[in-house]
Each structure stands twice: as C-alpha cells, then as structure tokens.
N, C-alpha and C. Protein backbone atom coordinates (compact mmCIF):
# COMPACT_ATOMS: atom_id res chain seq x y z
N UNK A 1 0.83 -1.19 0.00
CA UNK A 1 0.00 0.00 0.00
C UNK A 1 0.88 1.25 0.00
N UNK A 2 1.66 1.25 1.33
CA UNK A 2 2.82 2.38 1.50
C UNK A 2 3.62 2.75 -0.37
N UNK A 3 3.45 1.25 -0.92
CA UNK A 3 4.83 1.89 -2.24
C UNK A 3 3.82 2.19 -2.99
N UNK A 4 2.72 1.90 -3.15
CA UNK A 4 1.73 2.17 -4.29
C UNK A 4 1.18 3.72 -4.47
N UNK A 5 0.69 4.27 -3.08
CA UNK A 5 0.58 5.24 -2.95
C UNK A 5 0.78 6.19 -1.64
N UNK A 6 2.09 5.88 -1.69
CA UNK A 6 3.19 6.56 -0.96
C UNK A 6 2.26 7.61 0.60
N UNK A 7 2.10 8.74 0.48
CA UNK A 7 2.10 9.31 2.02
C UNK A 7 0.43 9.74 1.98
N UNK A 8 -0.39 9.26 1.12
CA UNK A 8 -1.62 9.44 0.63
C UNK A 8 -2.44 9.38 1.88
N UNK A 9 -2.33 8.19 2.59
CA UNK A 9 -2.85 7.82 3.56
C UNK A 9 -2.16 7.29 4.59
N UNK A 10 -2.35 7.53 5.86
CA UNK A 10 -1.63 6.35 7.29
C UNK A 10 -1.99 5.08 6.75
N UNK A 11 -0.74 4.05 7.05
CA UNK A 11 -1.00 2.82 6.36
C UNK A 11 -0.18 2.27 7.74
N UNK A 12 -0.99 0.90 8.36
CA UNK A 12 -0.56 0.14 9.58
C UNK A 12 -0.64 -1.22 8.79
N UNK A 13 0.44 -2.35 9.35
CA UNK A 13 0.35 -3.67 8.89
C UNK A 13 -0.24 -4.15 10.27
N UNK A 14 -1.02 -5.29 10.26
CA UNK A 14 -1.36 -5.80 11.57
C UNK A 14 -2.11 -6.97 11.17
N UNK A 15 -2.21 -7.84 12.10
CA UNK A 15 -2.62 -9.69 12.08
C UNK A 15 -3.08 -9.64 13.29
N UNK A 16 -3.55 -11.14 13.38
CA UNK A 16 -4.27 -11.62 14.50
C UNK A 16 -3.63 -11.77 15.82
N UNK A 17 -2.40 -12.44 14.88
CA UNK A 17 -1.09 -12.86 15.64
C UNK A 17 0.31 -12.19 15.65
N UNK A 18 1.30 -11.60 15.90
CA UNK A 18 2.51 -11.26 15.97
C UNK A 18 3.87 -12.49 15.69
N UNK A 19 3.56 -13.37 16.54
CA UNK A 19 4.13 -14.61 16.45
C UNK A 19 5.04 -15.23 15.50
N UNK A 20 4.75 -14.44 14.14
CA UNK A 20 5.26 -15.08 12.74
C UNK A 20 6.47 -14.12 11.71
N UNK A 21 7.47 -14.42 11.80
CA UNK A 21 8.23 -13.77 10.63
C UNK A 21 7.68 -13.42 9.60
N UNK A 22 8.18 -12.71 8.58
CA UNK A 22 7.64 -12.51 7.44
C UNK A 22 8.17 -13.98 6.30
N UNK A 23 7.14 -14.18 5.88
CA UNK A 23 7.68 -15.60 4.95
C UNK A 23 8.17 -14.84 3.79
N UNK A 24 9.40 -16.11 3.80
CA UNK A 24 10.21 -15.64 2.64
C UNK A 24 10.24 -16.07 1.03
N UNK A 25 8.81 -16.41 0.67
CA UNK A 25 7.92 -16.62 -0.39
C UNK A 25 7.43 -14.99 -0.37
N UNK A 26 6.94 -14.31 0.44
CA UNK A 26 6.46 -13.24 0.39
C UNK A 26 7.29 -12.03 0.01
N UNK A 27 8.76 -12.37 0.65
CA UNK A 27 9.78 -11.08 0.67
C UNK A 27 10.23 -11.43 -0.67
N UNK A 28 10.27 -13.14 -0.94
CA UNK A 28 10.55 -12.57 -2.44
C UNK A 28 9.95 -12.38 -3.62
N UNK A 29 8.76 -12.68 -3.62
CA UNK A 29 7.59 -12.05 -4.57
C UNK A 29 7.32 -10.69 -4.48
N UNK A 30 7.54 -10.16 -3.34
CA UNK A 30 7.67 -8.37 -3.55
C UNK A 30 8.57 -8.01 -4.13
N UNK A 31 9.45 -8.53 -3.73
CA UNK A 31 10.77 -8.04 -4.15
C UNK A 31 10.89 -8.10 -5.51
N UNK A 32 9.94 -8.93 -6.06
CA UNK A 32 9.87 -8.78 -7.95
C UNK A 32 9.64 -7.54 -8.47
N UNK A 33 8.73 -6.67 -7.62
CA UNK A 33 7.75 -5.67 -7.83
C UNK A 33 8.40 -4.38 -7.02
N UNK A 34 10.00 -4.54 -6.30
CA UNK A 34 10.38 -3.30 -6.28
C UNK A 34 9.86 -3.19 -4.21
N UNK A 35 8.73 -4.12 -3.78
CA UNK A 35 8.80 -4.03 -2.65
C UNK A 35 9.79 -4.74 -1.76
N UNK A 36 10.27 -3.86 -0.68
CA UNK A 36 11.29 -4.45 0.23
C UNK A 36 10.11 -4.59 1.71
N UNK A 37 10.43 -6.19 2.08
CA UNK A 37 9.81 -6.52 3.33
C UNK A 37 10.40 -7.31 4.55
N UNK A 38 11.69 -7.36 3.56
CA UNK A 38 12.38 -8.21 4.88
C UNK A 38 12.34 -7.70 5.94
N UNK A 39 12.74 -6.54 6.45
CA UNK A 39 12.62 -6.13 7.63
C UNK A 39 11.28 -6.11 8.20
N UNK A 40 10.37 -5.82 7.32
CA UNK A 40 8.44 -5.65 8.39
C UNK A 40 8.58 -6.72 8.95
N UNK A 41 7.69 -6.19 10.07
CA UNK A 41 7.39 -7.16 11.07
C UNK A 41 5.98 -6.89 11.55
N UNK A 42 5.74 -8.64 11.50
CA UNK A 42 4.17 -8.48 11.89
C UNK A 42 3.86 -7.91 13.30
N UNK A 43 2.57 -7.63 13.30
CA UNK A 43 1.87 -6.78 14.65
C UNK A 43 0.69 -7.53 14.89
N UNK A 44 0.83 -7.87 16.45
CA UNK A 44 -0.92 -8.26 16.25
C UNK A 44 -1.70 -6.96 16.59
N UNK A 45 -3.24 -6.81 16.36
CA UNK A 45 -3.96 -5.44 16.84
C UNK A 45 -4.17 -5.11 18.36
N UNK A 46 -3.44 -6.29 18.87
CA UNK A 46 -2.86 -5.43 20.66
C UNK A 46 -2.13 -4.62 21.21
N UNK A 47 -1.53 -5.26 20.09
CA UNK A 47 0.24 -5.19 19.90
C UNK A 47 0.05 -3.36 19.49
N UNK A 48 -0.25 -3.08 18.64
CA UNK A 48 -1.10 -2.01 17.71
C UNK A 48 -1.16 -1.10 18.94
N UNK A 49 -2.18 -1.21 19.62
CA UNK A 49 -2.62 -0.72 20.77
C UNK A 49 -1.88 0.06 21.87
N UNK A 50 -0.70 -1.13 21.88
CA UNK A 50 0.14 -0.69 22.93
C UNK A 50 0.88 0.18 22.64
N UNK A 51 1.19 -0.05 21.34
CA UNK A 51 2.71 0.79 20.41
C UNK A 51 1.92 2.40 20.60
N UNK A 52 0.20 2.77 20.60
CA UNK A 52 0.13 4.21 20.69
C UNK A 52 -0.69 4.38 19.50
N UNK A 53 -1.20 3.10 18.60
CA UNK A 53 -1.81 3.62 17.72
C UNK A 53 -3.01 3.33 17.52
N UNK A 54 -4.23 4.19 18.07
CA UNK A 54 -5.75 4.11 18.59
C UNK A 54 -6.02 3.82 17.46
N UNK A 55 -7.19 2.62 17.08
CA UNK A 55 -7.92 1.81 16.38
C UNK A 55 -9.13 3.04 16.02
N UNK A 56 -9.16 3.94 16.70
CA UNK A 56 -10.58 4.98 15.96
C UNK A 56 -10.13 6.09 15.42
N UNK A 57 -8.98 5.98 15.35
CA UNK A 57 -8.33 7.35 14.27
C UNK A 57 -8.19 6.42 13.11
N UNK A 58 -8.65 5.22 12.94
CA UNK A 58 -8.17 4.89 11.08
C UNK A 58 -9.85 4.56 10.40
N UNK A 59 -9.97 4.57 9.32
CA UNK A 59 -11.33 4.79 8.57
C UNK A 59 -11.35 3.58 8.11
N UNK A 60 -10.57 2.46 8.27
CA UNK A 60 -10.71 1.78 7.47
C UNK A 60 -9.95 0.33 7.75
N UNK A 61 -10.43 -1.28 7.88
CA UNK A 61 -9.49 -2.12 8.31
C UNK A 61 -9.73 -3.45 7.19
N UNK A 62 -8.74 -3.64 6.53
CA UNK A 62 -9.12 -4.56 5.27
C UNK A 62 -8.08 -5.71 5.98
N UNK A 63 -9.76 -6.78 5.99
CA UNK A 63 -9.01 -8.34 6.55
C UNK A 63 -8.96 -9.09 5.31
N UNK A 64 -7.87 -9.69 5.42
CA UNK A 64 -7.43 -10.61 4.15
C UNK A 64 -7.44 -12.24 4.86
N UNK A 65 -8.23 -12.64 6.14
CA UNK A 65 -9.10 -14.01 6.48
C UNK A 65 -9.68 -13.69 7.54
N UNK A 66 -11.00 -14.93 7.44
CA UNK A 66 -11.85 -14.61 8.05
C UNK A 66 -11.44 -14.31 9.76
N UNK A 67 -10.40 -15.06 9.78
CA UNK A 67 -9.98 -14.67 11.53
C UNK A 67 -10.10 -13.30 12.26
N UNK A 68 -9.15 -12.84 10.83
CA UNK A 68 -8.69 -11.18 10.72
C UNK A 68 -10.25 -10.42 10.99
N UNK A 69 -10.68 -10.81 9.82
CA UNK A 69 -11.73 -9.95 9.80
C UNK A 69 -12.99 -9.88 11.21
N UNK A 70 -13.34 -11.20 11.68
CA UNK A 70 -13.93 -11.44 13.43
C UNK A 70 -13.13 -10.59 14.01
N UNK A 71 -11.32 -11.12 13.92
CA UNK A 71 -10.67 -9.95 15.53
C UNK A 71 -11.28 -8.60 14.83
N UNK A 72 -11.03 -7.94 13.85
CA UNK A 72 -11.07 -6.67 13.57
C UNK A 72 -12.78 -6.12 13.92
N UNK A 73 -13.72 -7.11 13.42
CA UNK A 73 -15.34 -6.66 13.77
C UNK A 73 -15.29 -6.46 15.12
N UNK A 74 -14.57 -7.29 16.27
CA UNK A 74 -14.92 -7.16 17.78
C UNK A 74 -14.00 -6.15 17.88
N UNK A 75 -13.13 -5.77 17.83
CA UNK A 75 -12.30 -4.86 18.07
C UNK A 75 -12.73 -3.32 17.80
N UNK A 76 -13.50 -3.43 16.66
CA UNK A 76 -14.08 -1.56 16.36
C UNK A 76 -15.24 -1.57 16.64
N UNK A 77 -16.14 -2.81 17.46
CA UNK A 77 -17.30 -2.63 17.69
C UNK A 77 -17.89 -1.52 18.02
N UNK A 78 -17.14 -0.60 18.78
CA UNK A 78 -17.58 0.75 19.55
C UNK A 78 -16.76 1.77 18.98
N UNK A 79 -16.05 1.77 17.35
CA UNK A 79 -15.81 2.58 16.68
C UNK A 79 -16.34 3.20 15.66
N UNK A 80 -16.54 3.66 14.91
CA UNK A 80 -17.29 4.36 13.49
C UNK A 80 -16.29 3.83 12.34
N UNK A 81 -15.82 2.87 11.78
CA UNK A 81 -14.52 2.48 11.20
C UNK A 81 -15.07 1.59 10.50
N UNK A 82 -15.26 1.28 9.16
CA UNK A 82 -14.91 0.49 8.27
C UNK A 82 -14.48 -1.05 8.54
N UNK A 83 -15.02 -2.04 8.20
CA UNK A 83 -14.39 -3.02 8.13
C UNK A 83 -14.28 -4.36 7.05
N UNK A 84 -13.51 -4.18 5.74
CA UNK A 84 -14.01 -4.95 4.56
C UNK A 84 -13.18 -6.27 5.07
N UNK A 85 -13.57 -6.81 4.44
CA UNK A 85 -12.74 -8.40 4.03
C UNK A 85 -12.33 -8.73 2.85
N UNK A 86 -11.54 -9.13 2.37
CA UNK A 86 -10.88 -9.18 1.25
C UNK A 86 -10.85 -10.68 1.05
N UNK A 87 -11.54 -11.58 0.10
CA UNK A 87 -11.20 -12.84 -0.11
C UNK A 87 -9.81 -13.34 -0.69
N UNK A 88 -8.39 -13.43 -0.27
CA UNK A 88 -7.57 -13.56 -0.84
C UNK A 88 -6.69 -15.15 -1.00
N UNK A 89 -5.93 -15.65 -1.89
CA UNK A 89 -5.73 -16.58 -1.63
C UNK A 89 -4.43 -16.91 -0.44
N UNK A 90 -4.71 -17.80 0.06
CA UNK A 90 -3.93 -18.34 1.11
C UNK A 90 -2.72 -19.29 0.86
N UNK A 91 -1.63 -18.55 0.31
CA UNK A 91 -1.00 -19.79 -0.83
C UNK A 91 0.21 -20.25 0.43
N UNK A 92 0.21 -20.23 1.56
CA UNK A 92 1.07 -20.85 2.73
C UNK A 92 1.16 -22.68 2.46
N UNK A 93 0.41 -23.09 2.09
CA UNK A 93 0.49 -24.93 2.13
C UNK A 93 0.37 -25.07 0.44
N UNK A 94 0.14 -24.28 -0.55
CA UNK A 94 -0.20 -24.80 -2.12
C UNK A 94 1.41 -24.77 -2.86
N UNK A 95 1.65 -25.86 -3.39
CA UNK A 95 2.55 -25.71 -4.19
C UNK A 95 3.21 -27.19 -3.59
N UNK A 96 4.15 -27.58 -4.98
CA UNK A 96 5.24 -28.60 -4.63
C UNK A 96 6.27 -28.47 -5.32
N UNK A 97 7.18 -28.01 -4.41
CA UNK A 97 8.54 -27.06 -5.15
C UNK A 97 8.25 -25.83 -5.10
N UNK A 98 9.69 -25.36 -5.06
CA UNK A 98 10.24 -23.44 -5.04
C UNK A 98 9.16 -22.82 -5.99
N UNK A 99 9.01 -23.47 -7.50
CA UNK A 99 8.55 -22.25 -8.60
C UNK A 99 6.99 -22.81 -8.32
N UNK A 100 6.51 -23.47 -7.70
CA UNK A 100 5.30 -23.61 -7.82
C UNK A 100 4.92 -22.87 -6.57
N UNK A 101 5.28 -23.04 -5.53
CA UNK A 101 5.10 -22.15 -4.47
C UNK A 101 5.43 -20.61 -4.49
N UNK A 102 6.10 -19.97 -5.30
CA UNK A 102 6.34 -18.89 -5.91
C UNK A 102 5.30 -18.64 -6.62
N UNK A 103 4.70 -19.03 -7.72
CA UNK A 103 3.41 -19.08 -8.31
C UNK A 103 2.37 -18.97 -7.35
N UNK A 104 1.99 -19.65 -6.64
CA UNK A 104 1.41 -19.22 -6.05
C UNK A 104 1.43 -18.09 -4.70
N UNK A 105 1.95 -17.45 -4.39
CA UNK A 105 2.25 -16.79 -3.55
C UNK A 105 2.35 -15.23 -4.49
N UNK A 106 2.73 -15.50 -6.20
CA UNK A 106 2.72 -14.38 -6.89
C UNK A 106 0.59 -13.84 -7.06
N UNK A 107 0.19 -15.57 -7.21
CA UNK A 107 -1.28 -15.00 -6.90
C UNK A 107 -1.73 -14.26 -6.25
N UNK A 108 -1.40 -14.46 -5.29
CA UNK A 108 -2.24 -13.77 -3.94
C UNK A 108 -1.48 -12.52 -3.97
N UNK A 109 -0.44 -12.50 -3.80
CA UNK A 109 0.09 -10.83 -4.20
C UNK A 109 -0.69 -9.70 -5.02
N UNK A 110 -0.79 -10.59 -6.58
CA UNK A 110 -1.68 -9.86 -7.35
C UNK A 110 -2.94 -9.26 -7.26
N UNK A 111 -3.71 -10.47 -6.58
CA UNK A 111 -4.78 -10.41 -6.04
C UNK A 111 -5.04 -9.38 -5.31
N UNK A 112 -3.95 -9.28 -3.79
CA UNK A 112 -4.16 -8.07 -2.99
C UNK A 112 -4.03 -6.53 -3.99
N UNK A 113 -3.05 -6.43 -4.74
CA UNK A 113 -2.63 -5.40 -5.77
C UNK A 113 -3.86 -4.77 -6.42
N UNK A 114 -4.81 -5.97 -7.34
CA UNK A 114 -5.61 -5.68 -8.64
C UNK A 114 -7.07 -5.29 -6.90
N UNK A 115 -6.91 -5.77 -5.55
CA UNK A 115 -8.20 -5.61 -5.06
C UNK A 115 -7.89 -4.03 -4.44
N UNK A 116 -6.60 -3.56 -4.28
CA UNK A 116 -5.84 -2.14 -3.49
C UNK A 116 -6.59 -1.30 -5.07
N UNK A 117 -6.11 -1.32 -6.19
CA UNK A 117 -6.23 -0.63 -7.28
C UNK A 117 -8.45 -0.49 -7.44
N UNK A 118 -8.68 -1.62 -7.21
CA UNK A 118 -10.43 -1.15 -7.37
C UNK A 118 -10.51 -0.39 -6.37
N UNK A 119 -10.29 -0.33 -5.50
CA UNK A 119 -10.49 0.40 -3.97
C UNK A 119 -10.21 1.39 -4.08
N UNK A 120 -8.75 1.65 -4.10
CA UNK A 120 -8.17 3.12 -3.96
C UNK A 120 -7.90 3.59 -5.42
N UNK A 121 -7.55 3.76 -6.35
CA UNK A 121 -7.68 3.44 -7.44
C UNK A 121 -5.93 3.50 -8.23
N UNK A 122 -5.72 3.94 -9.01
CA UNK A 122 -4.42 3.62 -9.67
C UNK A 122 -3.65 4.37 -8.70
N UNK A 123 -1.97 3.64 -8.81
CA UNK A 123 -0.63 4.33 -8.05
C UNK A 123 -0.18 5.19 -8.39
N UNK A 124 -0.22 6.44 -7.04
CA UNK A 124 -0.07 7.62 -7.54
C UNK A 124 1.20 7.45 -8.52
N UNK A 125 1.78 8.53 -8.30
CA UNK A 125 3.12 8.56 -9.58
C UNK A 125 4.11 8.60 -8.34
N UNK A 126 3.96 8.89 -7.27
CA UNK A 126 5.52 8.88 -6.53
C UNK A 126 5.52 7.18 -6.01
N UNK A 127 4.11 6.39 -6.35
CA UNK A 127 4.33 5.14 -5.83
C UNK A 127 4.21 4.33 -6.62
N UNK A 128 4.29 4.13 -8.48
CA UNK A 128 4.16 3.43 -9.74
C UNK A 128 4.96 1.57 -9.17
N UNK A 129 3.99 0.70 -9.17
CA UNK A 129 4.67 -0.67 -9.59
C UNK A 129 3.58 -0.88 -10.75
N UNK A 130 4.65 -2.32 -11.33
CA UNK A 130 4.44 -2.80 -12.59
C UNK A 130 2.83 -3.53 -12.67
C-alpha cells in the first residue's frame, strides 16, 4: 500500500497474531515488484494498541481471512470504522517445489494489488509498480 501510494494515507500492517516472521515466499515475490519486506514485522492489533496507535483514528481495516476480519469486527465494535474483508488466496500450504510455491504466492500478491487498485484506485506517480 505504503509503495503504491506513498504518504496518501496512514498505512498500519497488523494480524491476528505477531508470532510469525515474514515468509520468505512473500519477501521474495515483492521483491519482484520493487517491494522491500524483509525487515516488516508483523503486529498483532494489541500489539497495535500498545505501540500508541488508537484503532478509531483509522477509517478503514481490510481483513485478508476470516480470523482477521472477526478480531477486527470485535475490536471496532464501539468505533465508526470500516471493516471490509478481502477474499484472498492463502498460498502458505499450495505448491510442490520453489517455482510452484512462488506461483502461487505471486497470486495472492496480485490479487491483494488488482483488489488495493479497485479500492483506492491507480498508483499515484511517486508510488508506480508494474
């Protein structure tokens, strides 16, 4: 979101869980596209909380599974905030072998990309990927 359209909007990463590195199917399918993620690190929305960053200053919380999307509904229950779900694919267990698991993991990338672009709409120009 941050490279697509750069300072447009506050943009927070956050999960259910904290618990998990960033998979490195993920860092390197961005990394096709110019995104760097090795360093992010996941947050859960407690986690969120604690760090200072109030859940009713953002307009908007896009869950990409259904988990996400339950913590996020109980969580803004008593906010005015947005809460979509995004059906995306889950490519963590699909594949047998590097390029097939790459393939898939380029899906779901896209997926999130082509569902960011209906939403918000094309990348500004200080945040252009392919």
């Amino acid at each position: 979101m941050k490279r697509m359209y750069g300072q447009r909007a506050y943009v927070q990463s956050a999960g259910v869980r904290n618990d998990m590195e960033v998979d490195g199917f993920s860092i390197a399918v961005c990394k096709e596209l110019g995104i760097e993620l090795s360093r992010h690190r996941s947050r859960s929305f407690e986690e969120m909380q604690e760090w200072g960053d109030d859940l009713s200053q953002f307009d908007l919380i896009v869950a990409l599974s259904p988990a996400s999307q339950r913590m996020a509904l109980e969580l803004t229950r008593f906010y005015h905030l947005d809460v979509e779900y995004w059906p995306i694919l889950d490519p963590t267990g699909l594949g047998e072998g590097r390029e097939a698991k790459l393939a898939a993991y380029r899906q779901a990338r896209d997926q999130i990309r082509d569902r960011m672009i209906a939403r918000f709409g094309p990348p500004s120009e200080e945040g252009k990927t392919e």
